[in-house]
C-alpha atoms as a PDB file:
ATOM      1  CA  UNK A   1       7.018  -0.841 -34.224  1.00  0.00           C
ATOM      2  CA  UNK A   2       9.188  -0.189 -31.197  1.00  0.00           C
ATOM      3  CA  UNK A   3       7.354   1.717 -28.426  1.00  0.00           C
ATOM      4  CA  UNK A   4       8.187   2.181 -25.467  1.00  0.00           C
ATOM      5  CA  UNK A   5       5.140   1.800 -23.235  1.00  0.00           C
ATOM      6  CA  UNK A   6       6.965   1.648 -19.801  1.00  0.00           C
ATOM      7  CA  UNK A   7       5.957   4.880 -18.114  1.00  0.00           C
ATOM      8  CA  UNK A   8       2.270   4.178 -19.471  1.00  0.00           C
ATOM      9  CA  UNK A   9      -0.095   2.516 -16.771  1.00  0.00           C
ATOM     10  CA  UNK A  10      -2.992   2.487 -19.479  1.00  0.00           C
ATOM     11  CA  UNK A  11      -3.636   1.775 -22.954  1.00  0.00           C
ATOM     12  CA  UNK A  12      -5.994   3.117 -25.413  1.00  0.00           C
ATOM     13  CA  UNK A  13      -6.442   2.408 -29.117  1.00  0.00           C
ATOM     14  CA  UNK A  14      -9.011   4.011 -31.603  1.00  0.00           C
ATOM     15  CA  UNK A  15     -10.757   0.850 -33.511  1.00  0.00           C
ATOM     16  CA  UNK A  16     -10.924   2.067 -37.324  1.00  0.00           C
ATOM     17  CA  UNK A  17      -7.611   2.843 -39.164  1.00  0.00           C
ATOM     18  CA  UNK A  18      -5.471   1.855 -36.148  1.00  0.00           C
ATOM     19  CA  UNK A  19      -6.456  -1.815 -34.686  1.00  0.00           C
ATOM     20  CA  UNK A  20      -8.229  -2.891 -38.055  1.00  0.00           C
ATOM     21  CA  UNK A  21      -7.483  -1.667 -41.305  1.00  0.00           C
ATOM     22  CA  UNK A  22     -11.215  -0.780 -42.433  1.00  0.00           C
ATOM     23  CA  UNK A  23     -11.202   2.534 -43.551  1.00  0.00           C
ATOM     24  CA  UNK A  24     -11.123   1.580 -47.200  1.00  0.00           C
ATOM     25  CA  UNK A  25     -14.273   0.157 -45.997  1.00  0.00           C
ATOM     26  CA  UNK A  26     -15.570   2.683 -44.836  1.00  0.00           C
ATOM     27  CA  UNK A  27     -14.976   4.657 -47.402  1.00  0.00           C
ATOM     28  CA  UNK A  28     -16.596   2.444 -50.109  1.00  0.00           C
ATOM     29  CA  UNK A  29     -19.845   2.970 -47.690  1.00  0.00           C
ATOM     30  CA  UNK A  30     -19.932   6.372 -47.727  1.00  0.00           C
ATOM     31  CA  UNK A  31     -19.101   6.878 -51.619  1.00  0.00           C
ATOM     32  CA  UNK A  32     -21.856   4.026 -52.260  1.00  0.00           C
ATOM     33  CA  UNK A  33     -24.142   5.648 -50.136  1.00  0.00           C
ATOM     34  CA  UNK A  34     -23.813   9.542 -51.249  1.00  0.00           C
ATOM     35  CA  UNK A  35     -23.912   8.361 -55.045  1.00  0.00           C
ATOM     36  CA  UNK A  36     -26.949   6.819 -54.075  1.00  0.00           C
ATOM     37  CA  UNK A  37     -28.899  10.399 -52.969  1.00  0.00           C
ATOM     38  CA  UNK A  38     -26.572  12.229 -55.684  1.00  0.00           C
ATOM     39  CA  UNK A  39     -23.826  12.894 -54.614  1.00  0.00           C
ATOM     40  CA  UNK A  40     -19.952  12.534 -54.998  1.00  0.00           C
ATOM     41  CA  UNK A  41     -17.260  12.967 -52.616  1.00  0.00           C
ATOM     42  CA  UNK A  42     -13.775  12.703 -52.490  1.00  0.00           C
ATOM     43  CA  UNK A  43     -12.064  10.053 -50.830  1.00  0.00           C
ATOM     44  CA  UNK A  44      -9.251  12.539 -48.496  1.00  0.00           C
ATOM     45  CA  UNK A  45     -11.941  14.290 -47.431  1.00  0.00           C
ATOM     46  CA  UNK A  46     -13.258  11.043 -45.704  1.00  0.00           C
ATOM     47  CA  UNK A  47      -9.993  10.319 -43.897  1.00  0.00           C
ATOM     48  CA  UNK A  48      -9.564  13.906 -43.123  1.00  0.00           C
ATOM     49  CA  UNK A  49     -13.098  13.108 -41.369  1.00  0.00           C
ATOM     50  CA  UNK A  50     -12.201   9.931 -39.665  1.00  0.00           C
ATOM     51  CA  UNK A  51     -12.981   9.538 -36.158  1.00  0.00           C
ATOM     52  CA  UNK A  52     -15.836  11.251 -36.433  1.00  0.00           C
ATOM     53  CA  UNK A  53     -19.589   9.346 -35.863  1.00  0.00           C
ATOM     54  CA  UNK A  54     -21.451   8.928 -39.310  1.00  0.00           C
ATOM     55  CA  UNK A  55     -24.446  11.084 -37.847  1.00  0.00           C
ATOM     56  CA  UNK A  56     -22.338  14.053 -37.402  1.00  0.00           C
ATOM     57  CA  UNK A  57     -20.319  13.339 -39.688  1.00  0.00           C
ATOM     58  CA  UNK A  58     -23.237  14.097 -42.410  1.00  0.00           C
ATOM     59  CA  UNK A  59     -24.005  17.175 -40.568  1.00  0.00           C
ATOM     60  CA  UNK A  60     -20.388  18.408 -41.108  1.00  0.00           C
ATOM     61  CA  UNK A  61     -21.342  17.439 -45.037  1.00  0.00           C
ATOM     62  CA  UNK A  62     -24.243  19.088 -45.522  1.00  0.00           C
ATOM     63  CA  UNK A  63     -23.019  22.270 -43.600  1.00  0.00           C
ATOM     64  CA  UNK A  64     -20.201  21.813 -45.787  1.00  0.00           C
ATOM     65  CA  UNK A  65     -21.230  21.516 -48.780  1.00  0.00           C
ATOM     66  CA  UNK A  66     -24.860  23.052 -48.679  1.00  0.00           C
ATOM     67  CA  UNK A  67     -26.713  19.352 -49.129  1.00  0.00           C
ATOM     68  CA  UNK A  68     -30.083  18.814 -47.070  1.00  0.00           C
ATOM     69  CA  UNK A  69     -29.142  15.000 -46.338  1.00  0.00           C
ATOM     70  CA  UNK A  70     -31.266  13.601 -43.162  1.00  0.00           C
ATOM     71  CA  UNK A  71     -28.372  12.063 -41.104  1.00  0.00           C
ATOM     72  CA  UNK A  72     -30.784   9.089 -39.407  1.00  0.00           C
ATOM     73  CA  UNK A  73     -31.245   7.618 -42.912  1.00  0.00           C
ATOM     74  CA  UNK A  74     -27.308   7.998 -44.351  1.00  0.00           C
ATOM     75  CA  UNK A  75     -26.413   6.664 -41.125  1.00  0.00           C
ATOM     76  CA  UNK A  76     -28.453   3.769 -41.474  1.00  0.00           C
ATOM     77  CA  UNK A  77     -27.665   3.065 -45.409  1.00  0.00           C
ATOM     78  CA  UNK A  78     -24.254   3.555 -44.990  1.00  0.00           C
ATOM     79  CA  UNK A  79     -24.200   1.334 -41.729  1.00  0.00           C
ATOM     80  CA  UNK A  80     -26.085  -1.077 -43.224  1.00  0.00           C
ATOM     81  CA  UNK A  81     -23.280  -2.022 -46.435  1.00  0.00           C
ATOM     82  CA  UNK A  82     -20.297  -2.051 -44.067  1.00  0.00           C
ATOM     83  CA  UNK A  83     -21.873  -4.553 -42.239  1.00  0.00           C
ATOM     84  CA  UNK A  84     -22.380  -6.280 -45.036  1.00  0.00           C
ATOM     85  CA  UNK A  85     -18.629  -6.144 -46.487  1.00  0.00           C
ATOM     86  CA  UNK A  86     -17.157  -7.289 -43.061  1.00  0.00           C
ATOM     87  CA  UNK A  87     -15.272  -9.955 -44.772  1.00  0.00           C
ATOM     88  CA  UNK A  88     -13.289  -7.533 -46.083  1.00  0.00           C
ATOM     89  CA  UNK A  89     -12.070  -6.432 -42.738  1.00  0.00           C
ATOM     90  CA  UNK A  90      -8.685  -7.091 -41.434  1.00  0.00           C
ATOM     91  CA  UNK A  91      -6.466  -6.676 -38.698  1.00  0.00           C
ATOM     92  CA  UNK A  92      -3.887  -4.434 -38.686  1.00  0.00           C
ATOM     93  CA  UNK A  93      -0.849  -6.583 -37.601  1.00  0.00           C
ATOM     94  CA  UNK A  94       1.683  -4.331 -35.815  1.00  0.00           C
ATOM     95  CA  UNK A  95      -0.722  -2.351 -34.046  1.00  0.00           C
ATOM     96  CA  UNK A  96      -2.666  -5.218 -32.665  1.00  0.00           C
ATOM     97  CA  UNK A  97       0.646  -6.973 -31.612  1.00  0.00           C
ATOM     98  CA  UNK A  98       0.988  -4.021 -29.049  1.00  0.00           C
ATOM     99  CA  UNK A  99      -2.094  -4.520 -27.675  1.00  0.00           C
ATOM    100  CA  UNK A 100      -1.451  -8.432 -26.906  1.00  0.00           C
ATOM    101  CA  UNK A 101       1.503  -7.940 -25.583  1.00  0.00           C
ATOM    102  CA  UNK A 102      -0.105  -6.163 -23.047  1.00  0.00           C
ATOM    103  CA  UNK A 103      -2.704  -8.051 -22.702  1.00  0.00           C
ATOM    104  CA  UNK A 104      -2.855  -8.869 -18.365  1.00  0.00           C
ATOM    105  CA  UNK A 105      -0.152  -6.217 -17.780  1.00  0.00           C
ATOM    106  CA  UNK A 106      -1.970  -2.611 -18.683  1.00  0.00           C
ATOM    107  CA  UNK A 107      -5.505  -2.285 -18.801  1.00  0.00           C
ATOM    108  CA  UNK A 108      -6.589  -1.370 -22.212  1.00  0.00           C
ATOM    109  CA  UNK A 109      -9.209   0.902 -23.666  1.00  0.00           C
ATOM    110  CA  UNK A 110     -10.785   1.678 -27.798  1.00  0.00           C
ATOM    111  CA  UNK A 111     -12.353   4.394 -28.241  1.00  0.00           C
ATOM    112  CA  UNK A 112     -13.763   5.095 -31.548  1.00  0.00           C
ATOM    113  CA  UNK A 113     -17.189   6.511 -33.253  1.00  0.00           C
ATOM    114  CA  UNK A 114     -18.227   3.881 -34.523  1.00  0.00           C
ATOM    115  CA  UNK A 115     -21.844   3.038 -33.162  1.00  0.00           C
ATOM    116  CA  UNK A 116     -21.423  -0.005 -30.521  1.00  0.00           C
ATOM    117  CA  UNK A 117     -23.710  -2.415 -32.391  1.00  0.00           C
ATOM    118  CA  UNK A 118     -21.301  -2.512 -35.022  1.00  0.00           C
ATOM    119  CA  UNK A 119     -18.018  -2.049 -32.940  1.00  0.00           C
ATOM    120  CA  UNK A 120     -19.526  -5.316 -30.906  1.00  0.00           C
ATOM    121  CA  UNK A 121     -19.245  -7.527 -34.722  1.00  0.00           C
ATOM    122  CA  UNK A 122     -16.200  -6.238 -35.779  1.00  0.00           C
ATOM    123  CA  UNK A 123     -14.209  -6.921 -32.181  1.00  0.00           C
ATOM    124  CA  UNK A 124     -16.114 -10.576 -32.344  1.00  0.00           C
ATOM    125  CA  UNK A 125     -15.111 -11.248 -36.075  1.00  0.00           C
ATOM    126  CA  UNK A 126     -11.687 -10.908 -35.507  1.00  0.00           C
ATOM    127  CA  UNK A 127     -12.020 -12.447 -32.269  1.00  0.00           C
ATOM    128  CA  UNK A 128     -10.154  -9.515 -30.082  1.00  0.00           C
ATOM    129  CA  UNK A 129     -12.855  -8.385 -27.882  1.00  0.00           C
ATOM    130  CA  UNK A 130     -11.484 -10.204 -24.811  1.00  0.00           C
ATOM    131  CA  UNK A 131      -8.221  -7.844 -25.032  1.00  0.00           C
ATOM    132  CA  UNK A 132      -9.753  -4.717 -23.846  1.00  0.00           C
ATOM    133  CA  UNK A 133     -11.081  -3.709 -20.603  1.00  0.00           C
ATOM    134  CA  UNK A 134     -13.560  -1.006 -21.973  1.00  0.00           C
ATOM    135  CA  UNK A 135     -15.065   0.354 -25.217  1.00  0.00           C
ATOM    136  CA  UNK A 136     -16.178   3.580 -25.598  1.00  0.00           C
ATOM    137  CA  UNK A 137     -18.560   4.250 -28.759  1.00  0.00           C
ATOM    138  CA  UNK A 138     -20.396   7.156 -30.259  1.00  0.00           C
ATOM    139  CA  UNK A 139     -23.339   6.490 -27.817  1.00  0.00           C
ATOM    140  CA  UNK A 140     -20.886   6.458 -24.778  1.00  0.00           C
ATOM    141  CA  UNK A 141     -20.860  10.241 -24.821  1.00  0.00           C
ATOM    142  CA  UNK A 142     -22.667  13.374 -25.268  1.00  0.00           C
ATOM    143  CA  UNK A 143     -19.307  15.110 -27.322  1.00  0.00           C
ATOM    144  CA  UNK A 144     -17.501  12.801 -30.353  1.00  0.00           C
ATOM    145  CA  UNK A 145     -13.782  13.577 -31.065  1.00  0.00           C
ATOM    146  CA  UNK A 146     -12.265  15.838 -31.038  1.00  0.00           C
ATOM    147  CA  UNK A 147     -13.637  16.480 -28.019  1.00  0.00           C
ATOM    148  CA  UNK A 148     -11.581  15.153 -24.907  1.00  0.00           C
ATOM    149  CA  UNK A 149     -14.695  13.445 -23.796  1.00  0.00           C
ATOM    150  CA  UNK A 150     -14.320   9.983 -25.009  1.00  0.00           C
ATOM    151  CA  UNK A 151     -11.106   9.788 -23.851  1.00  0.00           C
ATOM    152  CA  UNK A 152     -11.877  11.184 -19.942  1.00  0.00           C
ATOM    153  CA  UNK A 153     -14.435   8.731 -20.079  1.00  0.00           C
ATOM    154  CA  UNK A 154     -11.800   5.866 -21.088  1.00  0.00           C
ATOM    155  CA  UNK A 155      -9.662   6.804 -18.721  1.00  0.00           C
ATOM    156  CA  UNK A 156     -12.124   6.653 -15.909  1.00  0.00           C
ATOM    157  CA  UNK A 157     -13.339   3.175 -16.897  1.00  0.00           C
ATOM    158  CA  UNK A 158      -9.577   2.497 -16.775  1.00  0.00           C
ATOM    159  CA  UNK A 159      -9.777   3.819 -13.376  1.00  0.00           C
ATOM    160  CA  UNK A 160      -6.335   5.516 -14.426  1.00  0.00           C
ATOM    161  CA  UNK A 161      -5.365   9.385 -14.486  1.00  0.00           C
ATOM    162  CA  UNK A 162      -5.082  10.583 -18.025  1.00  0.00           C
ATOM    163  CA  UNK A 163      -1.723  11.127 -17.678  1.00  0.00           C
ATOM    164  CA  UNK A 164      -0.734   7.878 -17.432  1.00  0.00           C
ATOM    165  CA  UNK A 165      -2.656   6.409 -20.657  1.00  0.00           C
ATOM    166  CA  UNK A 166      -1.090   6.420 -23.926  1.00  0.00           C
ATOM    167  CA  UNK A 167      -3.286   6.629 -27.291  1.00  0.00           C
ATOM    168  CA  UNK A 168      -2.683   4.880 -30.360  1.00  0.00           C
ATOM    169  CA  UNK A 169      -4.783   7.400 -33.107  1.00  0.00           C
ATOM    170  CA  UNK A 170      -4.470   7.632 -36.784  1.00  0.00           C
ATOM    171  CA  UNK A 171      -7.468  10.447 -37.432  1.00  0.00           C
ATOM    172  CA  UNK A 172      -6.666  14.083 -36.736  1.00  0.00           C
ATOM    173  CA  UNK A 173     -10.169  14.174 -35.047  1.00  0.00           C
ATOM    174  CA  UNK A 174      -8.707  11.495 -32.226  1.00  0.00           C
ATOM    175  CA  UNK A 175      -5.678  13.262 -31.936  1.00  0.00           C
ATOM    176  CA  UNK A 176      -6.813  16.314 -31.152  1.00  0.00           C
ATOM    177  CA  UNK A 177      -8.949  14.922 -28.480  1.00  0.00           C
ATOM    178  CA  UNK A 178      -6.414  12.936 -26.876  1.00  0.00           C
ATOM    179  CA  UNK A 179      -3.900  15.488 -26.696  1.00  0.00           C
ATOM    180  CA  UNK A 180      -7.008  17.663 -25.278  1.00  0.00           C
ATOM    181  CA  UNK A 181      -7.413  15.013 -22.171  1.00  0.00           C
ATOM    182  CA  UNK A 182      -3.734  15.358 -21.871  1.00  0.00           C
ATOM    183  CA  UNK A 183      -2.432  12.141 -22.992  1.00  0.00           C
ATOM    184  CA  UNK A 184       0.211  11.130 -25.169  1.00  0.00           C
ATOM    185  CA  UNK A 185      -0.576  10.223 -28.702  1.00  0.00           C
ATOM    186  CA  UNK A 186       1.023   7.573 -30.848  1.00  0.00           C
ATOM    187  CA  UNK A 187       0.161   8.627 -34.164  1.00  0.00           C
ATOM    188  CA  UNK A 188      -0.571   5.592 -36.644  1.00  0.00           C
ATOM    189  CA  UNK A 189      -0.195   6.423 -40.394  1.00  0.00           C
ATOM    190  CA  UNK A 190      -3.313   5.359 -42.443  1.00  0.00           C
ATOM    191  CA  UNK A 191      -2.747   2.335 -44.694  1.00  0.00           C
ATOM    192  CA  UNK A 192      -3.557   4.636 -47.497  1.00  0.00           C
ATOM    193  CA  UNK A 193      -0.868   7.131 -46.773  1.00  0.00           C
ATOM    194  CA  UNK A 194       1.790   4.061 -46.326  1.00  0.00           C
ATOM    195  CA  UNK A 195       0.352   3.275 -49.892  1.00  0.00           C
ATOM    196  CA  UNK A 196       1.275   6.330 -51.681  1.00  0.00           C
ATOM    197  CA  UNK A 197       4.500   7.046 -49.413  1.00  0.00           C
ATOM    198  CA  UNK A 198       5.595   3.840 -51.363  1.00  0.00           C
ATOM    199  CA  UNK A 199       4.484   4.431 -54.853  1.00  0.00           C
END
């Protein structure tokens, strides 16, 4: 992937689908975990989620879909088997070849919505924690994607105008919210979608 990064003082990458390919993951989680209380749910309407923290993401579901589903205790369930499956976790190559090759020369930022507990394991697993000057997680801020929140707040750590940070994003959710802080978005295509574009 040539990019050019030149006129970009900042980088920022979301974690899940973009840095590490774990959205398949993630998705296992949440199927295992609504079949559990009941109930199915289709796998695009997952990635058409993504971005989003798991609490609110089950209050988009049951608003959705008219379940009563307490979000603590999906959260936690669901939480609870992708930690447990984080062998199955892997980097995504080209993306993460950006990000150490700036490693020293642009300060570098995630933000994602994942919870930082789990964030913290992942970035230690694969050993990439030490490339990135800040992480903002779902606790970091009051408003998840798409809200420009996350990304303000990433910029500030960055101690960098948003203007001048460029965000790597593969969920619509981050998108949004980074064009909404006015930054330029890199959009990453899903492994998925690479999947079918090849079948």
């Amino acid at each position: 992937m040539n990019i050019d990064t030149a006129q970009f003082t900042a980088l920022i990458f979301d974690l899940d689908g973009t840095l590490i390919d774990s959205m398949p993951l993630h998705n296992e989680a949440w199927i295992k975990t609504l079949q559990s209380f009941g109930h199915d749910l289709d796998e695009k309407v997952l990635y058409e989620l993504a971005g989003i923290p798991t609490f609110d993401t089950v209050k988009i579901l049951n608003q959705r879909y008219a379940w009563s589903l307490d979000p603590a205790t999906i959260t936690h369930q669901k939480e609870s088997y992708y930690l447990s499956h984080l062998d199955m976790v892997n980097a995504n190559d080209e993306i993460l070849q950006i990000a150490k090759d700036h490693f020293q020369t642009k300060p570098m930022a995630i933000v994602t919505g994942g919870q930082s507990r789990n964030v913290k394991k992942v970035l230690e697993a694969l050993k990439i924690n030490y490339l990135f000057d800040a992480v903002i997680c779902a606790e970091d801020t009051q408003n998840p994607k798409p809200s420009p929140e996350p990304f303000l707040l990433a910029a500030r750590r960055l101690i960098k105008n948003p203007c001048d940070c460029l965000v790597f994003e593969d969920g619509e959710s981050g998108i949004l919210g980074a064009k909404a802080a006015g930054m330029a978005v890199i959009q990453v295509v899903p492994s998925f979608a690479r999947s079918e574009n090849k079948s």
